[in-house]
PDB file of N, CA and C in Angstrom:
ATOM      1  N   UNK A   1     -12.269  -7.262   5.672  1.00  0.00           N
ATOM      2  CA  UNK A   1     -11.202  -8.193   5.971  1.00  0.00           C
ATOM      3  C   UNK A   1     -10.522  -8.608   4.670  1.00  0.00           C
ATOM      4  N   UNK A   2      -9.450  -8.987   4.796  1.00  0.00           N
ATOM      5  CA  UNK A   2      -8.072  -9.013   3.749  1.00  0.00           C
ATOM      6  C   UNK A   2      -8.611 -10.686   3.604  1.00  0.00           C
ATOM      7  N   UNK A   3      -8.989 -10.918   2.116  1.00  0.00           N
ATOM      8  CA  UNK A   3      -8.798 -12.609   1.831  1.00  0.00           C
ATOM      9  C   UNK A   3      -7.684 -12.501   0.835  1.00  0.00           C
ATOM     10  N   UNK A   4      -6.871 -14.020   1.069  1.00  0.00           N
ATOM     11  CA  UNK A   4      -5.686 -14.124   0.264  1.00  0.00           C
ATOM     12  C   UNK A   4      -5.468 -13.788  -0.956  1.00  0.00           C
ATOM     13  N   UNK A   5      -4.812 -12.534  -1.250  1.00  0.00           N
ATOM     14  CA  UNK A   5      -4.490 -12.086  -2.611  1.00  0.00           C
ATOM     15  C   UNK A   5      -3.002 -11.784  -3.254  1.00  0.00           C
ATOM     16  N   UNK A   6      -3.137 -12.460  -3.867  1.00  0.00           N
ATOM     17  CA  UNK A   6      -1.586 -12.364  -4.924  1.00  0.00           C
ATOM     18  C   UNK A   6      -1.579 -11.006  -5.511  1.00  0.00           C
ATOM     19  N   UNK A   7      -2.192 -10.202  -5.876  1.00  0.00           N
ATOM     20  CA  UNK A   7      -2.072  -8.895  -6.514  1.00  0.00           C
ATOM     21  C   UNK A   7      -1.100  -8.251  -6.466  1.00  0.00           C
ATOM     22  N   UNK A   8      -0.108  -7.592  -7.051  1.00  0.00           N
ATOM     23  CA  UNK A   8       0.660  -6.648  -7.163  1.00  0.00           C
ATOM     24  C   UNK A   8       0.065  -5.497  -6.737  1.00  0.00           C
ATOM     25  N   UNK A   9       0.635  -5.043  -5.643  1.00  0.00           N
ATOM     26  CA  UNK A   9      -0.269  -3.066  -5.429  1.00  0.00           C
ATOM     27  C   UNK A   9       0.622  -2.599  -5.939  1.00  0.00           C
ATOM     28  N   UNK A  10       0.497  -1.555  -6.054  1.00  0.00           N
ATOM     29  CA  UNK A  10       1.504  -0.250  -6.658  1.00  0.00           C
ATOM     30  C   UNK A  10       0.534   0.874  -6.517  1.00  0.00           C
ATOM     31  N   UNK A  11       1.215   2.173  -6.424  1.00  0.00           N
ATOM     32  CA  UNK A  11       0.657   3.421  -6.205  1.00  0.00           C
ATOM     33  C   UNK A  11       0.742   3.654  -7.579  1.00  0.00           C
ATOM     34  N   UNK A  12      -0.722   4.237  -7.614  1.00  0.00           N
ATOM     35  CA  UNK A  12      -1.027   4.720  -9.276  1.00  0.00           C
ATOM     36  C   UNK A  12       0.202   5.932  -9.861  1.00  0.00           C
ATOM     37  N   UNK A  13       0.210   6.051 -11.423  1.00  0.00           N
ATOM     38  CA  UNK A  13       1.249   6.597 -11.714  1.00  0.00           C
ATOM     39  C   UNK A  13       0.629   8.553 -11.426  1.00  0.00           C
ATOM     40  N   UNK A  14      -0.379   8.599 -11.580  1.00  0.00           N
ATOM     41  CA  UNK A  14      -1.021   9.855 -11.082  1.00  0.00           C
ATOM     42  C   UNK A  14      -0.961  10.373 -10.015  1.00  0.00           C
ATOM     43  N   UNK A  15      -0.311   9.424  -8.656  1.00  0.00           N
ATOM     44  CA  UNK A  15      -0.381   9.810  -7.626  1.00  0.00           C
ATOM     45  C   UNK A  15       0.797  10.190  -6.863  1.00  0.00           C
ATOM     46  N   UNK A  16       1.069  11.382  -6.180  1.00  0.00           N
ATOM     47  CA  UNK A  16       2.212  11.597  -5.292  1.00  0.00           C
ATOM     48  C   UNK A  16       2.175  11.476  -3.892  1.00  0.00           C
ATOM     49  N   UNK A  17       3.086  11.135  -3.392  1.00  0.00           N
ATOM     50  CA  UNK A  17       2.925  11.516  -2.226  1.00  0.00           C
ATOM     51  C   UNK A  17       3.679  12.140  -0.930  1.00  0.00           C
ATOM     52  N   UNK A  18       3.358  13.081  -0.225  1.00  0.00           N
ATOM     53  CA  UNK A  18       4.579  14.005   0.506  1.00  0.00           C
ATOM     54  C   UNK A  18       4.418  14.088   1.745  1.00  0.00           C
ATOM     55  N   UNK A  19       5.356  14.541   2.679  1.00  0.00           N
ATOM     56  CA  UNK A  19       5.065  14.572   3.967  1.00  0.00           C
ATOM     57  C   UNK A  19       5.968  16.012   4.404  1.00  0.00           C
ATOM     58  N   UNK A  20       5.732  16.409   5.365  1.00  0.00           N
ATOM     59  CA  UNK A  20       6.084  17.350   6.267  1.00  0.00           C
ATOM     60  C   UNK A  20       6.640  16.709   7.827  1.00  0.00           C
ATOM     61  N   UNK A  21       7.503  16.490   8.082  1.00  0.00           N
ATOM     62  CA  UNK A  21       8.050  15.645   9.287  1.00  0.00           C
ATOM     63  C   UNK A  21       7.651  16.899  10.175  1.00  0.00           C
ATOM     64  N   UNK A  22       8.477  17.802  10.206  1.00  0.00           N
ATOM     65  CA  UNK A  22       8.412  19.054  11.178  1.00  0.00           C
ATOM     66  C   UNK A  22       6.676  19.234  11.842  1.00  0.00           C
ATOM     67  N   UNK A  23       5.872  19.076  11.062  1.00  0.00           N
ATOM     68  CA  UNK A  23       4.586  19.106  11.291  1.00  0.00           C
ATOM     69  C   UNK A  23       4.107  17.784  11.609  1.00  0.00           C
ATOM     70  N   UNK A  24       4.353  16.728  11.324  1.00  0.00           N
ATOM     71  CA  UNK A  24       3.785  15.720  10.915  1.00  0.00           C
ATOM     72  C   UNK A  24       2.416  15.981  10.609  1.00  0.00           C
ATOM     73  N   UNK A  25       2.362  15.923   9.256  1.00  0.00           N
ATOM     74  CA  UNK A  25       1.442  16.326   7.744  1.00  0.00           C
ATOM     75  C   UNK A  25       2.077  15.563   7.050  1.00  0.00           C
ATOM     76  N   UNK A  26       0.588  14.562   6.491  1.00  0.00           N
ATOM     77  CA  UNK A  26       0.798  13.455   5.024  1.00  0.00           C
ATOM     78  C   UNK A  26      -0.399  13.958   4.312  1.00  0.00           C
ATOM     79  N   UNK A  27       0.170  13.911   2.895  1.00  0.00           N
ATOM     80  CA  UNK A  27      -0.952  14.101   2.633  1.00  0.00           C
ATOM     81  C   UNK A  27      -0.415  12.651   0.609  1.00  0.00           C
ATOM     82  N   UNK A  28      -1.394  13.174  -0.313  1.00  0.00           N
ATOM     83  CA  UNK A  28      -1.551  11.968  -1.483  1.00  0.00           C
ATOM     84  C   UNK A  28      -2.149  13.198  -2.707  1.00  0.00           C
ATOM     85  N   UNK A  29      -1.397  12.949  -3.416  1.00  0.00           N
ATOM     86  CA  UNK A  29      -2.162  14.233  -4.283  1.00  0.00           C
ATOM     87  C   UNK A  29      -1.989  13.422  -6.078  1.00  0.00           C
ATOM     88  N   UNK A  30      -3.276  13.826  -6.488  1.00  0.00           N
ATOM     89  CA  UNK A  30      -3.368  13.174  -7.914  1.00  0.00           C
ATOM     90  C   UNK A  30      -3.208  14.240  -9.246  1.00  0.00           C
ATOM     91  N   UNK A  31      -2.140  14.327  -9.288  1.00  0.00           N
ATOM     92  CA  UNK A  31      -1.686  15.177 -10.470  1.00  0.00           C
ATOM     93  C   UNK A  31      -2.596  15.304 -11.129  1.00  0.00           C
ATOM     94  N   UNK A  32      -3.654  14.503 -11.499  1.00  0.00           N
ATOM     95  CA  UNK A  32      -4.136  14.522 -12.709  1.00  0.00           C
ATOM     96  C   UNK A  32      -5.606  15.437 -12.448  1.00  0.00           C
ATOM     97  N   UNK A  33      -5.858  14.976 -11.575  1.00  0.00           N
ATOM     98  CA  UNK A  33      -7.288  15.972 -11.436  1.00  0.00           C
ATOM     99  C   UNK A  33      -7.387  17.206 -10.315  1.00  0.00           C
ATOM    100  N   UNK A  34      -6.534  16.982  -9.691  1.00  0.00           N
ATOM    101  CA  UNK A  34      -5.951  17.756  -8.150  1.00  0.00           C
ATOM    102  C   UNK A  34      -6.689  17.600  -7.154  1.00  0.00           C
ATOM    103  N   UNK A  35      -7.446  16.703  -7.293  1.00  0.00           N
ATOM    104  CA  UNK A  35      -7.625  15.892  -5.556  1.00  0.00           C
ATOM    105  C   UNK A  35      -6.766  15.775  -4.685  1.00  0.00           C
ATOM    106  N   UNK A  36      -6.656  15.773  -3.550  1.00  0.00           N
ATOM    107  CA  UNK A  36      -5.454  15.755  -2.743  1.00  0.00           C
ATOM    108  C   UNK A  36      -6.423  14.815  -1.643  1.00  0.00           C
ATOM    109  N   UNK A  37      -5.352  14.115  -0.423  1.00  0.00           N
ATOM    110  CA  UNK A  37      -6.081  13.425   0.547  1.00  0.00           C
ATOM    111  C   UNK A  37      -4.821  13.467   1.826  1.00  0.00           C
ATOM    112  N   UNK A  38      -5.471  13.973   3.037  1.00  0.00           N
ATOM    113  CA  UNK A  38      -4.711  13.936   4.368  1.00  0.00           C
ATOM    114  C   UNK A  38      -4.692  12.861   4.400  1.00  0.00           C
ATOM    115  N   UNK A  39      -3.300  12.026   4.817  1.00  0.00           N
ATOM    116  CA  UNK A  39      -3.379  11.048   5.450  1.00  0.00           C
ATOM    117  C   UNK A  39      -2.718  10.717   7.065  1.00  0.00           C
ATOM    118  N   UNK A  40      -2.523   9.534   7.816  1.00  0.00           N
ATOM    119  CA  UNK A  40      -2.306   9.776   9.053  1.00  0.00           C
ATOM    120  C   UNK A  40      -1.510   8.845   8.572  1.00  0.00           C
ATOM    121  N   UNK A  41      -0.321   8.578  10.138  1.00  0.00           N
ATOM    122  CA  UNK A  41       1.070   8.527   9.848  1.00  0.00           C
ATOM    123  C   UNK A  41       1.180   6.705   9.302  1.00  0.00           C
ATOM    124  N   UNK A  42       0.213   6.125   9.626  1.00  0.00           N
ATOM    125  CA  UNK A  42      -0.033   4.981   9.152  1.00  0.00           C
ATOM    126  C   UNK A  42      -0.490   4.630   7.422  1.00  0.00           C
ATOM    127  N   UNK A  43      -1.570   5.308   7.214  1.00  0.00           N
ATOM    128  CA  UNK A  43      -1.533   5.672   5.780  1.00  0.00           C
ATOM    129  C   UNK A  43      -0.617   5.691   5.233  1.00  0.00           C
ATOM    130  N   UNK A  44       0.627   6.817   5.565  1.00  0.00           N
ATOM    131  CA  UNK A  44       1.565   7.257   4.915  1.00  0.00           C
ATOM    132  C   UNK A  44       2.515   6.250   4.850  1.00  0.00           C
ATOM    133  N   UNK A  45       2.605   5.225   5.746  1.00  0.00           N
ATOM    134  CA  UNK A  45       3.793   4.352   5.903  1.00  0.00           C
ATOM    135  C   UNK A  45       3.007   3.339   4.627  1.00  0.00           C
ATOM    136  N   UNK A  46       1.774   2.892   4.649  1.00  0.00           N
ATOM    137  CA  UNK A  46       1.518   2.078   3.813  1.00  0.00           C
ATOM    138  C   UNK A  46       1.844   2.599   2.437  1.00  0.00           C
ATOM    139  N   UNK A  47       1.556   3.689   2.330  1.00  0.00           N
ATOM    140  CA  UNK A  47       1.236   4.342   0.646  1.00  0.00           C
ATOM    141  C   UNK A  47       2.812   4.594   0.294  1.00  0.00           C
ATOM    142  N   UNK A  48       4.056   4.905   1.219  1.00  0.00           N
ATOM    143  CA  UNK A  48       5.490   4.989   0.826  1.00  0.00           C
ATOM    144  C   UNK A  48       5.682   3.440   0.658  1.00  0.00           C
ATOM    145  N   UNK A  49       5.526   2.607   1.385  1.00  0.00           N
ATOM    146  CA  UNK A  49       6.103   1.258   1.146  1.00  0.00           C
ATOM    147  C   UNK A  49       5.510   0.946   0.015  1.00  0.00           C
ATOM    148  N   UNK A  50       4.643   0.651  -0.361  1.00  0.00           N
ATOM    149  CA  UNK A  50       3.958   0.217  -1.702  1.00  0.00           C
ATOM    150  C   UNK A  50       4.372   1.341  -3.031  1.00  0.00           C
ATOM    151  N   UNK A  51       5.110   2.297  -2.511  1.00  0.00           N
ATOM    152  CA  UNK A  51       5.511   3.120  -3.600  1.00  0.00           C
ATOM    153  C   UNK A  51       6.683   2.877  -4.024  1.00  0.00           C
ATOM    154  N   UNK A  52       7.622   2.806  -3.122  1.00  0.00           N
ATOM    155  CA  UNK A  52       9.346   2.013  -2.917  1.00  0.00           C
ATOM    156  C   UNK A  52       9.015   0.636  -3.220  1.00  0.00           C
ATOM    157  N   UNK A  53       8.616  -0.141  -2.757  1.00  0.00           N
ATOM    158  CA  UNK A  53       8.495  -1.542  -3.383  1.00  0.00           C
ATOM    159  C   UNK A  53       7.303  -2.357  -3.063  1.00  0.00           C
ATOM    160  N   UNK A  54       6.779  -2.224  -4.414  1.00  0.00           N
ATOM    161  CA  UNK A  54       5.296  -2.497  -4.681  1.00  0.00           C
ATOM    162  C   UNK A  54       5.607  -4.479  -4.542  1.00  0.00           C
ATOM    163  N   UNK A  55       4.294  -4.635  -4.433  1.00  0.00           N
ATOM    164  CA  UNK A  55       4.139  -5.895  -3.619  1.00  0.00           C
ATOM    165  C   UNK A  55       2.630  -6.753  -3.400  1.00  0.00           C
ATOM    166  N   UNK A  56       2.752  -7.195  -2.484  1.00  0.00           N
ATOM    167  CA  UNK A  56       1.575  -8.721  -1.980  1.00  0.00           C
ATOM    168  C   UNK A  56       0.961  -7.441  -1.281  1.00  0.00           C
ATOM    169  N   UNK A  57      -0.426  -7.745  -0.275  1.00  0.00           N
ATOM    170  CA  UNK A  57      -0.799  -6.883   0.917  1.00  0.00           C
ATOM    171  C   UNK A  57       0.360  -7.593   1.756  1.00  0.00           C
ATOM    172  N   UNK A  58      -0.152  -8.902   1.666  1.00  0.00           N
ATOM    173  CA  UNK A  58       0.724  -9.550   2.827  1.00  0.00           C
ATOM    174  C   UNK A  58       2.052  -9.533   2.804  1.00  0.00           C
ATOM    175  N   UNK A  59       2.544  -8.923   2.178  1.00  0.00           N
ATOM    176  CA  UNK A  59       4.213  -8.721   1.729  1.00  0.00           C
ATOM    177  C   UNK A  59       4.076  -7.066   2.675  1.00  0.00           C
ATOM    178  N   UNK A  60       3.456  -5.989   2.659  1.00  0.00           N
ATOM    179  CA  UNK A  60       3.266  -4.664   2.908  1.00  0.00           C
ATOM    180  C   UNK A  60       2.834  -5.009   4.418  1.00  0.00           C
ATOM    181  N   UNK A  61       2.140  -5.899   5.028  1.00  0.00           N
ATOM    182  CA  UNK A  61       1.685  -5.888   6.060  1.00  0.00           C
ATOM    183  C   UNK A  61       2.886  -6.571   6.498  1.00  0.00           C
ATOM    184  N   UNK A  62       3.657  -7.936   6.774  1.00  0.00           N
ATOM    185  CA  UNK A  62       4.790  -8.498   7.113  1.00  0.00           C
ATOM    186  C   UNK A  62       5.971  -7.396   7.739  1.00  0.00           C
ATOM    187  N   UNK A  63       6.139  -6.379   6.809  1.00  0.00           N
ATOM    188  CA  UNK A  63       7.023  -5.441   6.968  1.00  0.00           C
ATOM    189  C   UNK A  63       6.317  -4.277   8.314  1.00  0.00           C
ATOM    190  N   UNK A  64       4.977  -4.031   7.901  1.00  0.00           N
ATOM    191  CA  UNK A  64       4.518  -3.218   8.928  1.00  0.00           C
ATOM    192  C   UNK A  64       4.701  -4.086  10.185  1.00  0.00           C
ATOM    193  N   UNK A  65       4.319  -4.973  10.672  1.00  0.00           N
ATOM    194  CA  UNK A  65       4.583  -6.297  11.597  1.00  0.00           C
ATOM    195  C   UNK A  65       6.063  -5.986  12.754  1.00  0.00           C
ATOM    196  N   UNK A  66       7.187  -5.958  11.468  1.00  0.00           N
ATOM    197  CA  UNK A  66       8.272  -6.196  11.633  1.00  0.00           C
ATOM    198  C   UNK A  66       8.891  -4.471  12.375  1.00  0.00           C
ATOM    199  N   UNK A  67       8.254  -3.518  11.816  1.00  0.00           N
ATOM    200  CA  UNK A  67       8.214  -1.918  11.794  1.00  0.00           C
ATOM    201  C   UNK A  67       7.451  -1.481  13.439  1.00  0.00           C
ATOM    202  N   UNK A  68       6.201  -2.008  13.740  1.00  0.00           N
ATOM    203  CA  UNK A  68       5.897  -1.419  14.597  1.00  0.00           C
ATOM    204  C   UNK A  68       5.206  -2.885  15.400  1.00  0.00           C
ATOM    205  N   UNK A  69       5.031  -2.600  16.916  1.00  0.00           N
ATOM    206  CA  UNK A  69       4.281  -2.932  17.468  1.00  0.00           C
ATOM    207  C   UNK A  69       2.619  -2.973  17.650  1.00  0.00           C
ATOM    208  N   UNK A  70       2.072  -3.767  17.190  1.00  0.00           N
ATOM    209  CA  UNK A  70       0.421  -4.089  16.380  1.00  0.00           C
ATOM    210  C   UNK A  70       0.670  -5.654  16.885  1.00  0.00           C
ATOM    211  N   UNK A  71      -1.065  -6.426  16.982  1.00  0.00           N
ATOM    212  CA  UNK A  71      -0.825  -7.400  16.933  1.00  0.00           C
ATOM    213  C   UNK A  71      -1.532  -7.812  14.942  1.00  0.00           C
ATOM    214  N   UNK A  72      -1.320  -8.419  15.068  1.00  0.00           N
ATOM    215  CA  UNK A  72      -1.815  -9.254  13.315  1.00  0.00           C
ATOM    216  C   UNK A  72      -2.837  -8.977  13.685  1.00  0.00           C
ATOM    217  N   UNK A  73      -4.083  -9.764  13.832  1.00  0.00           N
ATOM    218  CA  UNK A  73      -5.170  -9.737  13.278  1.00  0.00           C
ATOM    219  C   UNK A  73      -5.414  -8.417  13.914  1.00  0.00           C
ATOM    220  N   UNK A  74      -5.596  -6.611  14.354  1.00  0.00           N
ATOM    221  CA  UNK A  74      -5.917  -5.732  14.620  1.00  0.00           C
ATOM    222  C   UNK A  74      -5.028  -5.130  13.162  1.00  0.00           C
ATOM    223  N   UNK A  75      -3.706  -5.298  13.119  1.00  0.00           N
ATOM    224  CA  UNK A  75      -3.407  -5.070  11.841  1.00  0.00           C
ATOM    225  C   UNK A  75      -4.335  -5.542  10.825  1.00  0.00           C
ATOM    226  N   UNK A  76      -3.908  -6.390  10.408  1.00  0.00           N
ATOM    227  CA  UNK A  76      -5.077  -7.071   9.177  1.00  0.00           C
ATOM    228  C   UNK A  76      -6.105  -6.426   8.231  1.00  0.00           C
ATOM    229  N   UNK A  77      -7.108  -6.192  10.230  1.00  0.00           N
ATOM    230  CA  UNK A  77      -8.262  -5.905  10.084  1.00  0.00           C
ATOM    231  C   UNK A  77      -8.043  -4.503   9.209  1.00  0.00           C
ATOM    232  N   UNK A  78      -6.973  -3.251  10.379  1.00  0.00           N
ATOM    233  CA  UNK A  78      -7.078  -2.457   9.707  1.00  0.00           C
ATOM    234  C   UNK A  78      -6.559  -2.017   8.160  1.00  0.00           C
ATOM    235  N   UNK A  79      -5.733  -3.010   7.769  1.00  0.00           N
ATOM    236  CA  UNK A  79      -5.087  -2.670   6.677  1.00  0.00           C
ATOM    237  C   UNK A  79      -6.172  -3.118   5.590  1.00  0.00           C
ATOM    238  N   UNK A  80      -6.730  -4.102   5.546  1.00  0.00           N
ATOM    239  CA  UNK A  80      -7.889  -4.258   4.425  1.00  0.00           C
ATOM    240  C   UNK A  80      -9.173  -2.781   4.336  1.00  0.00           C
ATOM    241  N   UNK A  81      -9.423  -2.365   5.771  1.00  0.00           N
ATOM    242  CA  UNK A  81      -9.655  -0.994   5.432  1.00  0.00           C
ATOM    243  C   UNK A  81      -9.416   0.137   4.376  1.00  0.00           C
ATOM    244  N   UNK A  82      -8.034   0.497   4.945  1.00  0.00           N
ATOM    245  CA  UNK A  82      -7.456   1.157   4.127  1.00  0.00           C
ATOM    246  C   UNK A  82      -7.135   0.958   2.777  1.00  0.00           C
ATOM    247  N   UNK A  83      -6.955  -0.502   2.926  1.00  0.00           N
ATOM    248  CA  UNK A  83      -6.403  -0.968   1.234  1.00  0.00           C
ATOM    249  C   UNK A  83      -7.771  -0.354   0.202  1.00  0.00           C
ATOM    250  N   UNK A  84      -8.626  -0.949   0.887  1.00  0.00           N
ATOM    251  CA  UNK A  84     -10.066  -0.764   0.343  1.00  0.00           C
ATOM    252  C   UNK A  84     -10.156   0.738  -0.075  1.00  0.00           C
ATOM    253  N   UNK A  85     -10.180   1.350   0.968  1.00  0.00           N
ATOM    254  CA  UNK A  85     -10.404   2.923   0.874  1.00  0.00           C
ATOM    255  C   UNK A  85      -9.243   3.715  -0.640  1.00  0.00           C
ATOM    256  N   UNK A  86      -7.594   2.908  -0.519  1.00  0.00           N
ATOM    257  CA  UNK A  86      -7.010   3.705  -1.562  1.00  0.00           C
ATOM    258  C   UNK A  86      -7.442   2.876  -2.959  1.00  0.00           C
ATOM    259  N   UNK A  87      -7.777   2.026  -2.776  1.00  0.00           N
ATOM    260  CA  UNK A  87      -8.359   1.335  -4.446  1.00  0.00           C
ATOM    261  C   UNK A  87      -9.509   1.935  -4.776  1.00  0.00           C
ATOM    262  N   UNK A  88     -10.455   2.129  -4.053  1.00  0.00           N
ATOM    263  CA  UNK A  88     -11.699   3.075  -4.536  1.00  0.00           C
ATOM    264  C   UNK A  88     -11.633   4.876  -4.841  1.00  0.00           C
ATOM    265  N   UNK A  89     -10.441   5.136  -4.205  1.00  0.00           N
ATOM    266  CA  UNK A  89     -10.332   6.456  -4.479  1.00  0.00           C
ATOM    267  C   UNK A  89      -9.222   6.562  -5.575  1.00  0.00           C
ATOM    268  N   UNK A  90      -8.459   5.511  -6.171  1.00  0.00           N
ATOM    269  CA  UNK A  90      -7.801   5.567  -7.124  1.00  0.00           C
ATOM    270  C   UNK A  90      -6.404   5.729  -6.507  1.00  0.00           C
ATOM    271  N   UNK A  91      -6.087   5.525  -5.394  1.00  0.00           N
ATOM    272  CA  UNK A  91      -4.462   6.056  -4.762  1.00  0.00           C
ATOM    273  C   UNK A  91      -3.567   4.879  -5.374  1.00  0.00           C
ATOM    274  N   UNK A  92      -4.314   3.277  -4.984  1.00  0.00           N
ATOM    275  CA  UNK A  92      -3.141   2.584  -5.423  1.00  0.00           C
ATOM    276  C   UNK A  92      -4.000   1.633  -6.881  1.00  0.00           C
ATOM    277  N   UNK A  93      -3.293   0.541  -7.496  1.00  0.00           N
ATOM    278  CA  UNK A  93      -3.893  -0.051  -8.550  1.00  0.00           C
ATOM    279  C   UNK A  93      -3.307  -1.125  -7.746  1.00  0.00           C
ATOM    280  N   UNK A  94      -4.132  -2.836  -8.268  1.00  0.00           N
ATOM    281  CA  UNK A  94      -3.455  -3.930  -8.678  1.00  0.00           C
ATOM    282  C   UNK A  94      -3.097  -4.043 -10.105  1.00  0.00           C
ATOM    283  N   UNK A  95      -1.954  -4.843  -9.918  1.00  0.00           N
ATOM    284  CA  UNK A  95      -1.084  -5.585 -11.115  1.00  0.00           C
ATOM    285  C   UNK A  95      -0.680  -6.689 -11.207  1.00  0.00           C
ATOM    286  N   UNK A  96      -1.451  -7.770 -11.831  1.00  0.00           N
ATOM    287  CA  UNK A  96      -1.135  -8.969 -11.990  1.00  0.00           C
ATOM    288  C   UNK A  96      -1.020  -9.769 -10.452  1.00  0.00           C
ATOM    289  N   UNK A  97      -0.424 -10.772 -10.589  1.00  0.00           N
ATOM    290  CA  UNK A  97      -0.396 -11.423  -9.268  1.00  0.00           C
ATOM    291  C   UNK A  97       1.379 -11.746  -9.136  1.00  0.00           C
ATOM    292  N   UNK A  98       1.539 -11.728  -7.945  1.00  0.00           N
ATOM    293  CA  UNK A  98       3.512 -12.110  -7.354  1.00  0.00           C
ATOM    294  C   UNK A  98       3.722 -13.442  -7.682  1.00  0.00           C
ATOM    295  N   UNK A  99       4.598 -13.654  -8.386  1.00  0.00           N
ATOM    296  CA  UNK A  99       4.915 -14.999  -9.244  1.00  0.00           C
ATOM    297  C   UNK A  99       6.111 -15.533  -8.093  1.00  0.00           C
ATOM    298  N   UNK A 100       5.980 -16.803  -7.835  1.00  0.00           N
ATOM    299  CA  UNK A 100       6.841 -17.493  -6.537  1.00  0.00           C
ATOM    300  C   UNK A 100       7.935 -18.198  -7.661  1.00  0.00           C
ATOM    301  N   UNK A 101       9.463 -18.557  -7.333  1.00  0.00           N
ATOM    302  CA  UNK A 101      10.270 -19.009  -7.745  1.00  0.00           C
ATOM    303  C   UNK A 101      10.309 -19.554  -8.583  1.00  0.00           C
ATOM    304  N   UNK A 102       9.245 -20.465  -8.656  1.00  0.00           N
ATOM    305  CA  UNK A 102       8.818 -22.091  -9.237  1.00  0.00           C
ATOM    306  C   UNK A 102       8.382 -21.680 -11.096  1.00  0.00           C
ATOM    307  N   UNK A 103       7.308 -20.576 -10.700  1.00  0.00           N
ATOM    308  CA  UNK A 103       6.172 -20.037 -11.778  1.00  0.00           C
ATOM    309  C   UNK A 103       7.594 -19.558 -12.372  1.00  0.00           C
ATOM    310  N   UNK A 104       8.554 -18.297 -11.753  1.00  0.00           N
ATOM    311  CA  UNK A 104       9.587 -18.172 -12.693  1.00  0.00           C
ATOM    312  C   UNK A 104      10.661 -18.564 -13.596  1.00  0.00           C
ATOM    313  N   UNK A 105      11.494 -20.049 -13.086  1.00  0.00           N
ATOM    314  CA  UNK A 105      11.769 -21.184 -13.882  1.00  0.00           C
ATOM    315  C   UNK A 105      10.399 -21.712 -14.272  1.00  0.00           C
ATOM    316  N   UNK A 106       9.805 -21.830 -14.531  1.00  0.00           N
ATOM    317  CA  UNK A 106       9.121 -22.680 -15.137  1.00  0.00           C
ATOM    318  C   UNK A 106       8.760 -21.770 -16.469  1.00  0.00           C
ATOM    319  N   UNK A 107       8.259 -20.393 -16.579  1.00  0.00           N
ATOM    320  CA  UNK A 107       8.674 -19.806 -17.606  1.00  0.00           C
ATOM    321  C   UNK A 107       9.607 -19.301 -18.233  1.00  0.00           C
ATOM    322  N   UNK A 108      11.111 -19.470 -17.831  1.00  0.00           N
ATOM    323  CA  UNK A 108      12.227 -19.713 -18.569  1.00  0.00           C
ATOM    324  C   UNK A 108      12.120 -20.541 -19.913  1.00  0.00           C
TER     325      UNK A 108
END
């Protein structure tokens, strides 16, 4: 389960990722060592959004919310899964934590 985290995700700079629509085939491939990983069409939506604009979970999940029909907490559940699964295999990194309005004037 997802506890409240400010983290920046981002998809590591080692990592690509491609799809095949015609097939529907995802897959995640790490330049660097040539691991590669199938993913399913959910995966893939998480690992493109966090690649296009890296973010909160809860910023990545909001949008999935808004994208498909799920209720929250079945989302949630499953997205801390996965989150879990691409941080241990190296797909995505955290970076720092999402700074709210306030934190940004205030370091002006």
């Amino acid at each position: 389960m997802l506890e409240r985290d400010e983290s920046i995700y981002k998809l590591n700079d080692n990592i690509v990722i491609r799809k095949n629509a015609g097939t529907k085939q995802y897959w995640a491939f790490n330049t660097e060592n040539g691991d590669h990983y199938s993913l399913n069409s959910t995966s893939y939506w998480i690992l493109e959004r966090i690649s296009s604009e890296p973010g909160t979970i809860d910023d990545v999940l909001m949008h999935f919310l808004q994208s498909f029909e799920v209720g929250h907490d079945e989302a949630k559940k499953d997205f801390g899964k996965i989150i879990e699964c691409f941080l241990m295999e190296g797909i995505i990194k955290k970076e720092g934590e999402k700074k709210d309005e306030n934190q940004k004037e205030n370091e002006l």
